[in-house]
Protein backbone atom coordinates (compact mmCIF):
# COMPACT_ATOMS: atom_id res chain seq x y z
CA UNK A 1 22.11 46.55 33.46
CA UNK A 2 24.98 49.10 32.83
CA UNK A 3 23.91 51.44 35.75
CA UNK A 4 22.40 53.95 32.97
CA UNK A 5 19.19 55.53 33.59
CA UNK A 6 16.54 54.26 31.28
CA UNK A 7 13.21 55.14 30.27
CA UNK A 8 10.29 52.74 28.80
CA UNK A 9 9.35 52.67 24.70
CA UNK A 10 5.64 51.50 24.58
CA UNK A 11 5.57 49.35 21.68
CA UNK A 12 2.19 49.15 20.54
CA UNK A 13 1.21 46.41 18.03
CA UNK A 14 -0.81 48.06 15.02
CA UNK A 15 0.06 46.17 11.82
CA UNK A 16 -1.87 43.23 11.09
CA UNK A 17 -4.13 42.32 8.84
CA UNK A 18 -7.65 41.77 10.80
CA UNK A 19 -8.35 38.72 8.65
CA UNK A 20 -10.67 37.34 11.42
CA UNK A 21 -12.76 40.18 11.08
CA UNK A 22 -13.54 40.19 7.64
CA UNK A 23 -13.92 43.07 5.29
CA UNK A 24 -13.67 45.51 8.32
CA UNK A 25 -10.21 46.62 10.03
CA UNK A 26 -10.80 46.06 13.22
CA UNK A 27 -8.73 49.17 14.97
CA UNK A 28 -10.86 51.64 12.70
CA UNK A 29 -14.10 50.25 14.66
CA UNK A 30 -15.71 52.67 16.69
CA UNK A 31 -15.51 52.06 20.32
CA UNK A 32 -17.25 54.74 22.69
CA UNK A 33 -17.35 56.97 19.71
CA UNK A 34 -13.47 56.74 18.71
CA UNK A 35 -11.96 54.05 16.60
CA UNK A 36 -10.72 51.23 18.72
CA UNK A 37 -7.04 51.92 18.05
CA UNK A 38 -7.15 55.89 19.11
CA UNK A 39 -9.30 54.81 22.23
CA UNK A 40 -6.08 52.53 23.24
CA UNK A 41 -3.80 55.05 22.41
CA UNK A 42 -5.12 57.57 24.67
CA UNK A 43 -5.32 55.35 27.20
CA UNK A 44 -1.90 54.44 27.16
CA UNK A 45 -1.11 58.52 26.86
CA UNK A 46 -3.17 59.34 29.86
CA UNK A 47 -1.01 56.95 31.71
CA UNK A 48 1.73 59.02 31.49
CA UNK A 49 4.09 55.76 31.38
CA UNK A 50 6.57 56.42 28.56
CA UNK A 51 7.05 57.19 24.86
CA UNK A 52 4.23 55.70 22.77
CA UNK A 53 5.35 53.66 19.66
CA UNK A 54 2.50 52.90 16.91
CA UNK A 55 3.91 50.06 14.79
CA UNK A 56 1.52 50.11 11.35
CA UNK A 57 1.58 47.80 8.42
CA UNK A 58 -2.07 47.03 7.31
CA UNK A 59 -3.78 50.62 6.11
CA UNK A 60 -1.14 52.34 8.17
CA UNK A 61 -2.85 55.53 6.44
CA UNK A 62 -5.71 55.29 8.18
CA UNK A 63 -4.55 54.14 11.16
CA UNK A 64 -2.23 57.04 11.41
CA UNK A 65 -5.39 59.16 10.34
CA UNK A 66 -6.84 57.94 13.15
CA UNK A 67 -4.41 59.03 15.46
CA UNK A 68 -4.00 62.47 14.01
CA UNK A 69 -2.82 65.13 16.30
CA UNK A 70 -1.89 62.47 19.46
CA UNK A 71 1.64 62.70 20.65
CA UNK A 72 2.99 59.52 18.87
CA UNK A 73 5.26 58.17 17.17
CA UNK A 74 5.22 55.78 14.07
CA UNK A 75 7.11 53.09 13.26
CA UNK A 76 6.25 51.26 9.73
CA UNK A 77 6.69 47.71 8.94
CA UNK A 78 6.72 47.06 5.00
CA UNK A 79 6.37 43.09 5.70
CA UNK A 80 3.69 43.30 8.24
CA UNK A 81 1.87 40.35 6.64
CA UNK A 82 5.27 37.89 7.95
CA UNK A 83 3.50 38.42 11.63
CA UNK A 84 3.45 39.46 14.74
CA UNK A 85 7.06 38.94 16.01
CA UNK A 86 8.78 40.33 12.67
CA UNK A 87 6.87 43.85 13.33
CA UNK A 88 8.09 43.33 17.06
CA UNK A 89 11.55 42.79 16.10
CA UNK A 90 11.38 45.87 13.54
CA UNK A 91 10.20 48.07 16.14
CA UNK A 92 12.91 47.11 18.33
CA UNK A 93 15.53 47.98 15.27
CA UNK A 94 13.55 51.33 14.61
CA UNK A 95 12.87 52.75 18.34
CA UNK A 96 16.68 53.96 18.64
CA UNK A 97 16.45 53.64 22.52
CA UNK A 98 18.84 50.78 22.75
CA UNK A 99 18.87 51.27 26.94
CA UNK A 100 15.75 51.87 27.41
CA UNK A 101 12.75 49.10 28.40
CA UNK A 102 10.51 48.32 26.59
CA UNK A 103 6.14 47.48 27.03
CA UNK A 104 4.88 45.60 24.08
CA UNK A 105 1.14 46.16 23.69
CA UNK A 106 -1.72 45.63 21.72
CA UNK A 107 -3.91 47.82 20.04
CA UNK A 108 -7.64 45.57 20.02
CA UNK A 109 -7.45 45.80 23.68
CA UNK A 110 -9.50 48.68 24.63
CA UNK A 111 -10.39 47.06 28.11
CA UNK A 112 -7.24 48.01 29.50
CA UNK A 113 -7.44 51.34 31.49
CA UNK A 114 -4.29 53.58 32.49
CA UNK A 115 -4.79 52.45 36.01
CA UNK A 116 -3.72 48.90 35.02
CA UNK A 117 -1.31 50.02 32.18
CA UNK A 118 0.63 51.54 35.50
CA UNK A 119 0.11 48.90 37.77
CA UNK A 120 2.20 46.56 35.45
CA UNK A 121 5.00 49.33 35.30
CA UNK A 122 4.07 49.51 38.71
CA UNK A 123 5.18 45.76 39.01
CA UNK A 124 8.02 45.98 36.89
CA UNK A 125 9.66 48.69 39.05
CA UNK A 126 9.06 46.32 42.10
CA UNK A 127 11.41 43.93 39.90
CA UNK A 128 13.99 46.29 39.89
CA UNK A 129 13.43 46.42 36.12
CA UNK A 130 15.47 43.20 35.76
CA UNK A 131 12.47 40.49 35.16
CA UNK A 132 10.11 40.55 31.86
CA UNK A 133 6.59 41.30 33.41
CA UNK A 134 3.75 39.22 31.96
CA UNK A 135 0.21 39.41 33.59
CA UNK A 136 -1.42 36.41 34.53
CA UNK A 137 -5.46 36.64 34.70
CA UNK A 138 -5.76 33.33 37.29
CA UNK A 139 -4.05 30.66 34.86
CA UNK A 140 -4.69 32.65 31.28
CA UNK A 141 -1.14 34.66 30.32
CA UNK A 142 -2.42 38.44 28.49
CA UNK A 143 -1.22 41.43 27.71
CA UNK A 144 0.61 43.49 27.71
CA UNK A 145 4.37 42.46 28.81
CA UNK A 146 7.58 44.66 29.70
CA UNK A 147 11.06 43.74 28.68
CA UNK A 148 13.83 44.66 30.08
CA UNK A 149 16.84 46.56 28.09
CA UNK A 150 18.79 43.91 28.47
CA UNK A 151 17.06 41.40 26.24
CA UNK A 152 16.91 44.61 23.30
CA UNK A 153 19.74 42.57 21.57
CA UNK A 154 18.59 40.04 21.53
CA UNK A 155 15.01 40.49 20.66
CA UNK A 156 16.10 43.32 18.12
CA UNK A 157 18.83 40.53 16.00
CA UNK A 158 15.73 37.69 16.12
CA UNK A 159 17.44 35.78 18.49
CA UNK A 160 14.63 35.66 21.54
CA UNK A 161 10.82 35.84 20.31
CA UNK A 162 9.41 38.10 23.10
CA UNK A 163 5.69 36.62 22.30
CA UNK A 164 6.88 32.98 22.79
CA UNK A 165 4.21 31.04 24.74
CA UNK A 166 6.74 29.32 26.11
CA UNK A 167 8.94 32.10 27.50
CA UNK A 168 8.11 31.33 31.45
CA UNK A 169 9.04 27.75 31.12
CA UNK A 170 12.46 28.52 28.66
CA UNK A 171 13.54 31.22 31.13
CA UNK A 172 11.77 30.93 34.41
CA UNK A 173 14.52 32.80 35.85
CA UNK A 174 13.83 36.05 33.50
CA UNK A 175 10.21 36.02 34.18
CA UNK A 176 7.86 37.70 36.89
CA UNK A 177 4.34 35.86 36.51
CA UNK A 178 2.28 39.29 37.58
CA UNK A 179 -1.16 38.49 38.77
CA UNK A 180 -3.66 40.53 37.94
CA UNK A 181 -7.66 40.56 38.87
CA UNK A 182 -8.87 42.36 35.75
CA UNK A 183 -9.94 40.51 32.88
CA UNK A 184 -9.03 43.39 30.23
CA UNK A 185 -5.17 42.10 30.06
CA UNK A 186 -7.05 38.96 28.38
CA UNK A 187 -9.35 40.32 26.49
CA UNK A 188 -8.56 41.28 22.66
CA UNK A 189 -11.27 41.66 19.88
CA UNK A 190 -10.90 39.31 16.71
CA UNK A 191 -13.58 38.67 15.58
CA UNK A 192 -17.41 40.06 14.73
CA UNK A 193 -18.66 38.47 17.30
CA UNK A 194 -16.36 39.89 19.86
CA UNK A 195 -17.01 43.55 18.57
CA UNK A 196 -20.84 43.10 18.90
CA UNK A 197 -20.33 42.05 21.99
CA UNK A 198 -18.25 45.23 22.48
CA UNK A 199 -20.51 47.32 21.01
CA UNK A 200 -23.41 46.05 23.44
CA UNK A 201 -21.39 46.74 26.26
CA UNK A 202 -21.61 42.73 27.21
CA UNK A 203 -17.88 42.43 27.70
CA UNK A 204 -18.00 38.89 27.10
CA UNK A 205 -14.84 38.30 25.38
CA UNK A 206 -12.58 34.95 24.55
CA UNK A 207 -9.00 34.78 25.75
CA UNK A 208 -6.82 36.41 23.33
CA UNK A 209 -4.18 34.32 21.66
């Protein structure tokens, strides 16, 4: 780092296309009587963490209708449909905090509570902000991570795929494997199956991808 104070951009993934879940969009679902997406949202807000990013693509109209009135910001990506890592990399170019860190997180992850959204800025501080924080639910890698500023470059010119799989064994030196004992940062919601589940208060999900 430069020395410069910096603050943390929440990045939150909003874009895709919900194929696996059919005709429905899956962040316009209810979920405790909100759609899925606000309920993560405010989450993240009451966690008092940082600015809060919304990347759209897919019906970004009604996603940002479904956020109406929360203390957001939006971030369009016109070629959502080229995946996850090119709406990463365009809300990198499009945040304009080029010192500040940065959480990448997901928005069909309503498991998640503010408690554990601070615990892994909670972790990352403990890292004097210099290693990318990824949470580790016994061997299963989730979600979400935090980057430090000094991969924005990188991340923001295409050059380093935050999402890689493969990032703790490319750059073992970069990476703090956070362990966590909550099965939300593993937990996403693809499919029907996993929403019923949701909506029956089973919490029986797969391990997100």
């Amino acid at each position: 780092m430069t020395g410069q104070q910096t603050g943390l951009q929440i990045i939150l993934l909003a874009a895709g296309l919900s194929r696996r879940m059919g005709q429905e969009n899956k962040l316009l679902l209810p979920y405790f009587g909100k759609p899925i997406v606000r309920h993560v949202v405010e989450t993240i807000i009451q966690a008092k963490i940082g600015k809060l990013n919304i990347v759209t693509g897919f019906a970004a109209d009604k996603v940002e209708e479904a956020l109406a009135g929360l203390d957001v910001a939006f971030i369009h990506n016109s070629d959502f449909e080229q995946g996850q890592m090119g709406t990463v990399k365009v809300a990198y170019q499009n945040i304009g905090k080029p010192n500040d860190d940065v959480m990448i997180a997901l928005a069909d992850m309503p498991q998640i509570t503010s408690l554990e959204y601070q615990q892994l800025v909670g972790a990352f501080e403990q890292q004097q902000k210099q290693k990318i924080i990824i949470p580790y639910f016994g061997d299963k890698r989730g979600n979400p991570i935090i980057m430090p500023a000094k991969f924005n470059a990188e991340i923001g010119n295409g050059s380093m795929n935050a999402g890689c799989r493969q990032l703790t064994k490319k750059r073992p030196a970069d990476v703090c494997k956070f362990s966590v004992s909550s099965a939300a940062y593993i937990a996403d919601i693809d499919t029907p199956e996993e929403y019923a589940n949701v909506a029956a208060n089973q919490y029986t999900f797969p391990i997100c991808c």
